[in-house]
Protein backbone atom coordinates (compact mmCIF):
# COMPACT_ATOMS: atom_id res chain seq x y z
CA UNK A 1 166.31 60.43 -29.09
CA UNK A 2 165.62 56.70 -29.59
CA UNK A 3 164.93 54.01 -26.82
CA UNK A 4 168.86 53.23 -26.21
CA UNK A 5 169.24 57.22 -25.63
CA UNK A 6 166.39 57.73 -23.53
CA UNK A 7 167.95 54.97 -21.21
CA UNK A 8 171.61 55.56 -21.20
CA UNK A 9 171.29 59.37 -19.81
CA UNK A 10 170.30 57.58 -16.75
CA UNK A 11 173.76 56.04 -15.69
CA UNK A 12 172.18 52.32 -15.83
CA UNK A 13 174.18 48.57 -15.79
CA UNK A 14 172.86 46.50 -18.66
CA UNK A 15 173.10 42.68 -18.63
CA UNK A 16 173.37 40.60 -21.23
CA UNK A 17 172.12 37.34 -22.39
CA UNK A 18 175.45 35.06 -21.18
CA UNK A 19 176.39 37.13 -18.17
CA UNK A 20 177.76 40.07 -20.26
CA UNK A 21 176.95 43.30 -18.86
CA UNK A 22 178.03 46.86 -19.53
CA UNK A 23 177.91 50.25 -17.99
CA UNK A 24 177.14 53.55 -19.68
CA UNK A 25 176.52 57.07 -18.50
CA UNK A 26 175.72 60.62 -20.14
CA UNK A 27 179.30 61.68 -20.31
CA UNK A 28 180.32 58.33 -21.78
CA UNK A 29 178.80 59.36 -25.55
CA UNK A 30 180.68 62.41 -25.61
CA UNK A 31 179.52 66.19 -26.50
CA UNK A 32 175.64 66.12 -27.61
CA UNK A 33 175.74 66.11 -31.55
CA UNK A 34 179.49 64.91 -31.91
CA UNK A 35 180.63 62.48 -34.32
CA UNK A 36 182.19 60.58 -31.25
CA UNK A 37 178.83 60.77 -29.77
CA UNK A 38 176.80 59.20 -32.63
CA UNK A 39 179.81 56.75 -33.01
CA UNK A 40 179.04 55.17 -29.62
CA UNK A 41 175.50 55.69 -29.93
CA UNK A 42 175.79 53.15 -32.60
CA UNK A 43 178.17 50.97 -31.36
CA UNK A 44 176.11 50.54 -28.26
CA UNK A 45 172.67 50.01 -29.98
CA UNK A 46 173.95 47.22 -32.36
CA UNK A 47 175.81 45.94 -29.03
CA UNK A 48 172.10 45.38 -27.74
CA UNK A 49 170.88 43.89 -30.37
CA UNK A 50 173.95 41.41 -31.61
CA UNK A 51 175.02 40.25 -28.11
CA UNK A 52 171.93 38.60 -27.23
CA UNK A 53 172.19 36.44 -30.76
CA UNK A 54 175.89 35.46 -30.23
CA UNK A 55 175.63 34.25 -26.58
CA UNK A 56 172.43 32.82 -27.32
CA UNK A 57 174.36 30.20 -29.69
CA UNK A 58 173.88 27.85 -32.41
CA UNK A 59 170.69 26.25 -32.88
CA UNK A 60 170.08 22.41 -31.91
CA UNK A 61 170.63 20.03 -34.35
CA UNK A 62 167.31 18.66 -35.81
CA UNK A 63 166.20 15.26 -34.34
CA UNK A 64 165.98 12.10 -36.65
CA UNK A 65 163.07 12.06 -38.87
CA UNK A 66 160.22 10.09 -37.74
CA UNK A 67 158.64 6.83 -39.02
CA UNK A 68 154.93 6.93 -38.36
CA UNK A 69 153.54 3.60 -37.00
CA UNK A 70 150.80 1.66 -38.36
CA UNK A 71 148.06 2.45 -35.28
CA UNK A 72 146.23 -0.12 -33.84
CA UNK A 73 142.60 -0.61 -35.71
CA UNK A 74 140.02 1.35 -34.35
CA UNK A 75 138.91 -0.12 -30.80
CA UNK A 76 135.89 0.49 -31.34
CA UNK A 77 132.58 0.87 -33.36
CA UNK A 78 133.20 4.24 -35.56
CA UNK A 79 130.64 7.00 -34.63
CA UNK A 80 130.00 7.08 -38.74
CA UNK A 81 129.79 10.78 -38.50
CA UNK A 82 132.40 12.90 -40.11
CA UNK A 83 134.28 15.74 -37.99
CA UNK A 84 134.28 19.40 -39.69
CA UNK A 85 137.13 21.62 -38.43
CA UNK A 86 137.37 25.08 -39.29
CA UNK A 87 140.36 26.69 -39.02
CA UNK A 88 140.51 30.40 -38.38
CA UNK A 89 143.78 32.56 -38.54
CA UNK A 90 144.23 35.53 -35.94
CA UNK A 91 140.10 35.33 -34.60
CA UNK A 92 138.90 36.50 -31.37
CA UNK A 93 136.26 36.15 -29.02
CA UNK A 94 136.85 39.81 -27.86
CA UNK A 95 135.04 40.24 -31.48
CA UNK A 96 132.87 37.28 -31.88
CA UNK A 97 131.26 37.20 -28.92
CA UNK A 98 129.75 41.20 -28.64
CA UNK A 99 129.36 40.92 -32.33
CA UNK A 100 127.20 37.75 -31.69
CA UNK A 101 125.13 39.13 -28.80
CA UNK A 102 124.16 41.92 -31.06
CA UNK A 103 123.09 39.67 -34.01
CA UNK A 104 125.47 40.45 -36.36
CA UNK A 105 127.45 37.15 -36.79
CA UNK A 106 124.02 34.56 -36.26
CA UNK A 107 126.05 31.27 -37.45
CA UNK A 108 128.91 32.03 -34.77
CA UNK A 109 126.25 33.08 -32.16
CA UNK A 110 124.49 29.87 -32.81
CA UNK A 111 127.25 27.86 -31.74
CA UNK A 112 127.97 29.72 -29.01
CA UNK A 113 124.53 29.77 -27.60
CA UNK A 114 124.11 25.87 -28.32
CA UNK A 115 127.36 24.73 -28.65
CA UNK A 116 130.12 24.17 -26.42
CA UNK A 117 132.91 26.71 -26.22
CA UNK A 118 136.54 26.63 -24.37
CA UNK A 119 139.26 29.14 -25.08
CA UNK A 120 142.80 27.94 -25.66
CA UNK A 121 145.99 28.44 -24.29
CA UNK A 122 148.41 29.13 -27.64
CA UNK A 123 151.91 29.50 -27.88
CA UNK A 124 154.45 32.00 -28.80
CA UNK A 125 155.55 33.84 -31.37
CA UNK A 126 151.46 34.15 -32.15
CA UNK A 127 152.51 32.88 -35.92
CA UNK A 128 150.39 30.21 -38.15
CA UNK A 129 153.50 27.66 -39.12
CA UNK A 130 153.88 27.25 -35.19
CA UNK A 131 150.21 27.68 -33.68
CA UNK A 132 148.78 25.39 -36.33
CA UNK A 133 151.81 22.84 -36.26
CA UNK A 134 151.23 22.32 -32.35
CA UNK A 135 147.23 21.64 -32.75
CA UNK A 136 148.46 19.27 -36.25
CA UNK A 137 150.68 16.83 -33.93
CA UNK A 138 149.29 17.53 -30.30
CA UNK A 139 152.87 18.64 -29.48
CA UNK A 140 154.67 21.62 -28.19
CA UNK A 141 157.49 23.47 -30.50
CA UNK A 142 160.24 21.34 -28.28
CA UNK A 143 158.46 17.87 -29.75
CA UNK A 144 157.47 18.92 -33.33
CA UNK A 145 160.45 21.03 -34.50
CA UNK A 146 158.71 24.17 -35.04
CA UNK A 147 159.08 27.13 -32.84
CA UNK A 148 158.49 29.41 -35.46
CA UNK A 149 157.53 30.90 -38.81
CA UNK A 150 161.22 30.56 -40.07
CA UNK A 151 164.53 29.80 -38.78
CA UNK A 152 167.56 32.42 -39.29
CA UNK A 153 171.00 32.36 -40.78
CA UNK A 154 173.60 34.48 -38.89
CA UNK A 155 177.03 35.55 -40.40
CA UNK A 156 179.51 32.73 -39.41
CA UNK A 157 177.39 29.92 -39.99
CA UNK A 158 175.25 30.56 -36.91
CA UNK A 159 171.25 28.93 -37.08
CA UNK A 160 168.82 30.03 -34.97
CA UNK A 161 165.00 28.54 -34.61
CA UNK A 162 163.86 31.61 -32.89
CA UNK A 163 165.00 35.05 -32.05
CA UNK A 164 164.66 36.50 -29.25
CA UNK A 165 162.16 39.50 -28.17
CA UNK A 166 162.65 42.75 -26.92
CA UNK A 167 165.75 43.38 -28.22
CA UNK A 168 165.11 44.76 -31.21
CA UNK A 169 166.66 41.72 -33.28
CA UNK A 170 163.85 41.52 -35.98
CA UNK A 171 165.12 44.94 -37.30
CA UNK A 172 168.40 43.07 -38.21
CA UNK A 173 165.66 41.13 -40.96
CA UNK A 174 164.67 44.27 -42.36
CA UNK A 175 167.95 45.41 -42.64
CA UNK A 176 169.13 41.63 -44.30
CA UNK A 177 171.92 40.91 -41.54
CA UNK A 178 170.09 38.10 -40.46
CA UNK A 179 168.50 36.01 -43.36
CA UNK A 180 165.33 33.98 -42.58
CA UNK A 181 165.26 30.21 -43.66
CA UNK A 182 161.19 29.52 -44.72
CA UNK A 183 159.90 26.16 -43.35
CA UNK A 184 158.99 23.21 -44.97
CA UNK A 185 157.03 20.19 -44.51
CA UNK A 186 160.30 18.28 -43.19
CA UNK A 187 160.72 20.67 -40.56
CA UNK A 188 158.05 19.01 -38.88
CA UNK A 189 159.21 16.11 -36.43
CA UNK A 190 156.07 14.72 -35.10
CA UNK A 191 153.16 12.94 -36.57
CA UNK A 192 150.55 14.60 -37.92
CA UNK A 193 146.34 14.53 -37.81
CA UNK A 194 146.07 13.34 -41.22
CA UNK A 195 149.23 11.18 -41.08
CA UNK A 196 147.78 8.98 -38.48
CA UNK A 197 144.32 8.97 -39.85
CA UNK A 198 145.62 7.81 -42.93
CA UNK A 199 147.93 5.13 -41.54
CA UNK A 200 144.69 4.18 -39.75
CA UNK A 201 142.71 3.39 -42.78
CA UNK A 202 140.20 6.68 -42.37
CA UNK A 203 139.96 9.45 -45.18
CA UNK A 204 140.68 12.79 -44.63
CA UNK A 205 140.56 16.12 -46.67
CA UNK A 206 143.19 18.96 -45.32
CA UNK A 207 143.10 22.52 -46.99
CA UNK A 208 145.33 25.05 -46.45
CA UNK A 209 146.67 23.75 -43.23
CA UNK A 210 150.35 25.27 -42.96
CA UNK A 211 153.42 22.75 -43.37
CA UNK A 212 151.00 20.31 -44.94
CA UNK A 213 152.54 18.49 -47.56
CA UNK A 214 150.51 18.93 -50.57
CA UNK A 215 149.02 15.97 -52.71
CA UNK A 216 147.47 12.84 -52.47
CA UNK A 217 147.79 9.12 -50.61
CA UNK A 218 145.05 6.41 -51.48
CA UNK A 219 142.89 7.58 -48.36
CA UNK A 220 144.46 11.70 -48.13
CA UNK A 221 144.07 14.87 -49.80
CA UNK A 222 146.01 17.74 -48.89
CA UNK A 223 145.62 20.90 -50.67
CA UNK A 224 148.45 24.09 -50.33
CA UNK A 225 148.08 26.94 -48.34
CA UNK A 226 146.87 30.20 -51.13
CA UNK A 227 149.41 32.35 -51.39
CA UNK A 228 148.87 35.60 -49.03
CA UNK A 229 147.21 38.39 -50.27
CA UNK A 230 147.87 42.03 -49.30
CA UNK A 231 144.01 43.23 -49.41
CA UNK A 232 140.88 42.22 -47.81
CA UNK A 233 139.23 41.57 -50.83
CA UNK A 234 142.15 39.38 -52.44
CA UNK A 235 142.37 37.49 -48.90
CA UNK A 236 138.39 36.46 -48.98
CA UNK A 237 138.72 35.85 -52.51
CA UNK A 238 141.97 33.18 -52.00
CA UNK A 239 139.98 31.69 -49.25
CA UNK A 240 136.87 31.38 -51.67
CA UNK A 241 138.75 29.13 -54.17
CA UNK A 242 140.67 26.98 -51.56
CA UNK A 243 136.96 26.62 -50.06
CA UNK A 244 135.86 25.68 -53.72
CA UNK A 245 138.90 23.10 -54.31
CA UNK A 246 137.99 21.44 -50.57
CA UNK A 247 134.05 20.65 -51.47
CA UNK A 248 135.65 18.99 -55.11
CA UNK A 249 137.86 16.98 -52.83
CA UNK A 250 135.39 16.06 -49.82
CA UNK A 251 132.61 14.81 -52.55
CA UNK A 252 135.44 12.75 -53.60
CA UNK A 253 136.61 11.23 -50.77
CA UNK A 254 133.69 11.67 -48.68
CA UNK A 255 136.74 12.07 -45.24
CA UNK A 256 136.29 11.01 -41.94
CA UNK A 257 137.98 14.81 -40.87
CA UNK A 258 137.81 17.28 -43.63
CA UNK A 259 139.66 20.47 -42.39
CA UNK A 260 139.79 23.89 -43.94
CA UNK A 261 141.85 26.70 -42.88
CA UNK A 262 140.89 30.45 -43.55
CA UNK A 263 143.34 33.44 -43.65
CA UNK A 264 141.48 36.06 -44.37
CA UNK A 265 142.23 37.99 -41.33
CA UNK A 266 145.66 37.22 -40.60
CA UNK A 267 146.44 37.77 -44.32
CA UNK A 268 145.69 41.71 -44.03
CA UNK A 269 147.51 41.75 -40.75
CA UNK A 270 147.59 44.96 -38.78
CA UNK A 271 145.28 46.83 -41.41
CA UNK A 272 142.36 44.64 -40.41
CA UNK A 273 142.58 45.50 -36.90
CA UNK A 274 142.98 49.60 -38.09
CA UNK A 275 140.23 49.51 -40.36
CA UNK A 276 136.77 48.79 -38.14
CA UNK A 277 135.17 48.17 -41.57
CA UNK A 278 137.46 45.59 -43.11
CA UNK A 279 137.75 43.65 -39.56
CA UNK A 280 133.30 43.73 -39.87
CA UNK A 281 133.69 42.15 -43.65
CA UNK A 282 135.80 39.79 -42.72
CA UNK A 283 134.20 38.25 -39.83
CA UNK A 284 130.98 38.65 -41.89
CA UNK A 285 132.76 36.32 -44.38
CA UNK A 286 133.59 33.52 -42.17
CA UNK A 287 130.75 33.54 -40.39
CA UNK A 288 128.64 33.05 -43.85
CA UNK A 289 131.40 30.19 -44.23
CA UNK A 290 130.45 28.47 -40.57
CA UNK A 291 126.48 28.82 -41.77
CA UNK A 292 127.59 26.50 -45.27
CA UNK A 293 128.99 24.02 -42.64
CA UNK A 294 125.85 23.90 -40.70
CA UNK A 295 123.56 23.57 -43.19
CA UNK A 296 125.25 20.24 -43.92
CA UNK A 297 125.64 18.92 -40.78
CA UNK A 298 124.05 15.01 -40.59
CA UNK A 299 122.96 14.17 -37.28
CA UNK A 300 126.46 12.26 -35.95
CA UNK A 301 128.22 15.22 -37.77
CA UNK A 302 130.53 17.76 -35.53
CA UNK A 303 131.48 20.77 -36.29
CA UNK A 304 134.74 22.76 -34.54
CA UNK A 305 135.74 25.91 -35.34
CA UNK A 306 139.04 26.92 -33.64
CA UNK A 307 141.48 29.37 -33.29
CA UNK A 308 144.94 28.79 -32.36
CA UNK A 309 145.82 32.36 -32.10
CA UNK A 310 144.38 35.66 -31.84
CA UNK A 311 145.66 39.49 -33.26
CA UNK A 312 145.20 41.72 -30.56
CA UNK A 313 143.80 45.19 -31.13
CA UNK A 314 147.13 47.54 -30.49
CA UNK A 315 145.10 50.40 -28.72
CA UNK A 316 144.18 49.68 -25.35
CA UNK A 317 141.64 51.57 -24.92
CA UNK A 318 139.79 49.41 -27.93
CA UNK A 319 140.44 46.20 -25.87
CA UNK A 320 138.60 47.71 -23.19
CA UNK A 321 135.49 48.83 -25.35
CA UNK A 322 135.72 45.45 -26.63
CA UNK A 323 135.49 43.78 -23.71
CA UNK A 324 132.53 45.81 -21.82
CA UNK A 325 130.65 45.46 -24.91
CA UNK A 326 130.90 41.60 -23.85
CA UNK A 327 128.05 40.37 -23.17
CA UNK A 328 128.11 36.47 -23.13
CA UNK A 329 131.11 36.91 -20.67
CA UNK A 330 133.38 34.93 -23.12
CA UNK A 331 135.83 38.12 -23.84
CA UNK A 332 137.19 38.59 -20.16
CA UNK A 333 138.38 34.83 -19.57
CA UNK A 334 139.99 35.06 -23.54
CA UNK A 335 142.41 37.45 -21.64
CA UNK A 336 144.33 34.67 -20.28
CA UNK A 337 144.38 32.96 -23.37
CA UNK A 338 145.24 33.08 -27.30
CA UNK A 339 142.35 31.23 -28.84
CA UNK A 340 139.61 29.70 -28.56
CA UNK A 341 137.41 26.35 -29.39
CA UNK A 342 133.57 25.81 -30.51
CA UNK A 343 132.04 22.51 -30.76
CA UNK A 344 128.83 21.95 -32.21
CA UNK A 345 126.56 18.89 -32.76
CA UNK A 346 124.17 16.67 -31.32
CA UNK A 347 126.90 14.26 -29.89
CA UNK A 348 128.52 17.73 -28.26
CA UNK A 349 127.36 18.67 -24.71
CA UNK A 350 126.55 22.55 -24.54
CA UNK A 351 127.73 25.31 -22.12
CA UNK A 352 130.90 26.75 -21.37
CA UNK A 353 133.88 24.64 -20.49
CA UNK A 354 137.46 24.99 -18.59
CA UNK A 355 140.54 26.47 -20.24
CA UNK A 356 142.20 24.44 -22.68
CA UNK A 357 145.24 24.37 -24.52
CA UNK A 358 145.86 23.69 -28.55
CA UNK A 359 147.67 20.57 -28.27
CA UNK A 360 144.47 19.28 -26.91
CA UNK A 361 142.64 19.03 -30.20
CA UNK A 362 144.46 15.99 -31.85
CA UNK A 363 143.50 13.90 -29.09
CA UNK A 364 140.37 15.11 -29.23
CA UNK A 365 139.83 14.50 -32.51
CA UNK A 366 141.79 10.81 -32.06
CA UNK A 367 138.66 10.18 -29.37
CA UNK A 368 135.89 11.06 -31.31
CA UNK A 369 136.78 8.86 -34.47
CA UNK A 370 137.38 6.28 -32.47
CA UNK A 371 141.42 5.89 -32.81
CA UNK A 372 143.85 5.44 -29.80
CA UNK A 373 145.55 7.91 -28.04
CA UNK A 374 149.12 8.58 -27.93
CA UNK A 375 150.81 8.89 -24.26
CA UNK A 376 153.76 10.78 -25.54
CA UNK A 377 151.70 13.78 -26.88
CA UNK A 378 151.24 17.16 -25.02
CA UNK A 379 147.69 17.41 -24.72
CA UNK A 380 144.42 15.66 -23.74
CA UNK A 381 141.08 14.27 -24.81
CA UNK A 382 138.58 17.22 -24.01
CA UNK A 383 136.36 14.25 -23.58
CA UNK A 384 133.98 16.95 -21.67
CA UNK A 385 132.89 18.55 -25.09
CA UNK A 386 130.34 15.52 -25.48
CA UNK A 387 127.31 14.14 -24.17
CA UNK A 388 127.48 11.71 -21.39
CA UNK A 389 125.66 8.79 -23.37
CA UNK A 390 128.70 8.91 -25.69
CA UNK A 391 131.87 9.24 -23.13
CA UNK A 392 129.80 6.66 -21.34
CA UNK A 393 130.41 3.77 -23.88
CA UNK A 394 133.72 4.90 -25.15
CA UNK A 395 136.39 4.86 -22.88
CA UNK A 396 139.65 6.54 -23.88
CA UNK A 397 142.16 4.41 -24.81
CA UNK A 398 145.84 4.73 -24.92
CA UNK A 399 148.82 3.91 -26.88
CA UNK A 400 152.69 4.40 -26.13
CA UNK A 401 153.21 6.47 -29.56
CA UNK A 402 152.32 6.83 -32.84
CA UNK A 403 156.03 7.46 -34.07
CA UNK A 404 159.33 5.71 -33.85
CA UNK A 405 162.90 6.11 -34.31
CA UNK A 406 164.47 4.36 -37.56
């Protein structure tokens, strides 16, 4: 018997999203195996799963568009080093950092033991459009206009931005009753990283970051996302050429922030975390990819590799082997988090820092290159990641926004 029939025997009151609420009991369904019986059975499970989409209402109307402003010029002297931010889909330090201590990943264990590291607070649903739009404008879902993957057309006309959880809604998509809407670029409501560098005068090369909108400006390249591969293999390989396409474009614009986002394990999903072997190639991949970085660091240089999400292991028991097998401690405070932040660089001050969140890496990256920050954004300068001589002579300074209403 499914979930809904392993609860109803019991006689329980069921409330609804809205106030509705319902009662049902063993006799209710009728003789076991009747046609009246599996009638209300299925009455009552789509019940459960409908109700909670029609009281939860239309969507909200998207906001206005926003017109970037022209920031304020720098406010002070550029560092004249270039910021290198690695993007990495679905990694965790309950694998990096055992893997690390035992020698197998040596570029990733090298900025861990030298480097400063911070996990991140993320955001749900644990999906890339969202996580990665959040750390892009340094805003929540409620300020950038995406809460998730997709939006979804009910019958009647109905939008929603996000469906709810534990109701068993998304099995309404696989059955094509509810029809998801794939974002776009517009979607986004908020400035962006490489909007405002570019509106600042500073080059910038952005690969593969999702609901980037591909092409060029005078200052900006932004290449597309690769299309997701099923396999392991396919997934390193589509990294491999947008990796190849990014090093064309930095020795062409030689950027201020050149970004590159990898999704090789979030490509392959579930079957990554199943298969012990794929999960080891793939971390073996990205970790050779961190080692290219570091090789061509220059001294004002920094390098970040983040994650704004993680894909948890679905056996419990392999969480726990993961996490005694810890043995840089980093594992048991990623518990409370999603992902996770390492900084390397001579300007970056080693050691472990506090909890952050994702929204906090915009300003971040605002601080280092010199740029204002904006006061209406969600997260902070994590002016702690660098050395005191620097923070010393560079204040942070603040602006109202970097956006405005037409």
């Amino acid at each position: 018997m499914g979930v809904l029939g392993h609860f109803v025997g019991y006689g329980e009151r069921w409330a609804l999203s809205g106030g509705v609420g319902f009662t049902v009991r063993e006799d209710s369904f009728g003789r076991r195996g009747s046609r009246v019986g599996g009638t209300l059975y299925a009455i009552a499970t789509m019940g459960v799963v409908t109700l909670p989409l029609v009281a939860r209402g239309p969507a909200v109307a998207a906001g206005t568009p926003v017109t970037l402003l022209s920031p304020a010029p720098a406010m002070r002297e550029a560092v004249g080093g270039r910021v290198w931010l690695l993007l990495l889909d679905g990694a965790s330090l309950d694998y990096i950092s055992p893997a690390a201590a035992r020698g197998r990943l040596p570029n990733l264990g090298r900025l861990l033991d030298r480097g400063a590291s911070l996990t991140l607070v993320s955001i749900e649903p644990a999906q890339p459009e969202p996580a990665w739009a959040a750390v892009a404008t340094g805003r929540y879902p409620a300020g950038n206009g995406v809460p998730s993957s997709a939006s979804y057309r009910v019958g009647g006309g109905i939008q929603l931005d996000l469906l709810p959880r534990y109701a068993f809604v998304y099995r309404l998509v696989d059955l094509g009753l509810v029809a998801p809407v794939t974002r776009t670029p517009a979607d986004v409501r908020a400035p962006t990283l490489w909007e405002t560098l570019d509106a600042a005068g500073l080059p910038a090369v952005i690969a593969g970051w999702p609901l980037a909108r591909p092409g060029q400006s005078a200052l900006t390249t932004v290449l597309p996302a690769p299309a997701r591969p099923e396999s392991g293999d396919a997934a390193r390989a589509a990294d491999t050429r947008l990796r190849e396409a990014f090093e064309r474009a930095v020795e062409m614009r030689q950027p201020t922030v050149a970004a590159i986002r990898y999704g090789a394990l979030a490509d392959v999903g579930a079957r990554t975390l199943a298969d012990p072997s794929l999960l080891d190639r793939q971390y073996e991949y990205l970790d050779a990819e961190v080692g290219v970085l570091l090789g061509r660091l220059a001294d004002t240089d920094i390098l970040l590799v983040m994650s704004a999400y993680r894909l948890e292991p679905a056996s419990l028991v392999e969480r726990l082997r993961l996490r005694l097998l810890d043995d840089a401690g980093l594992a048991a405070e990623a518990r409370r988090s999603d992902g996770f932040l390492l900084a390397y660089g001579r300007l970056i001050e080693p050691g472990r820092k506090p909890v952050g969140a994702i929204v906090d890496i915009l300003p971040t990256l605002l601080y280092f290159v010199g740029l204002p920050v904006a006061r209406d954004g969600d997260g902070y300068p994590r002016t702690d990641l660098f050395v005191p001589g620097f923070t010393a002579e560079r204040p942070v300074i603040y602006v109202p926004s970097y956006a405005r209403q037409p």
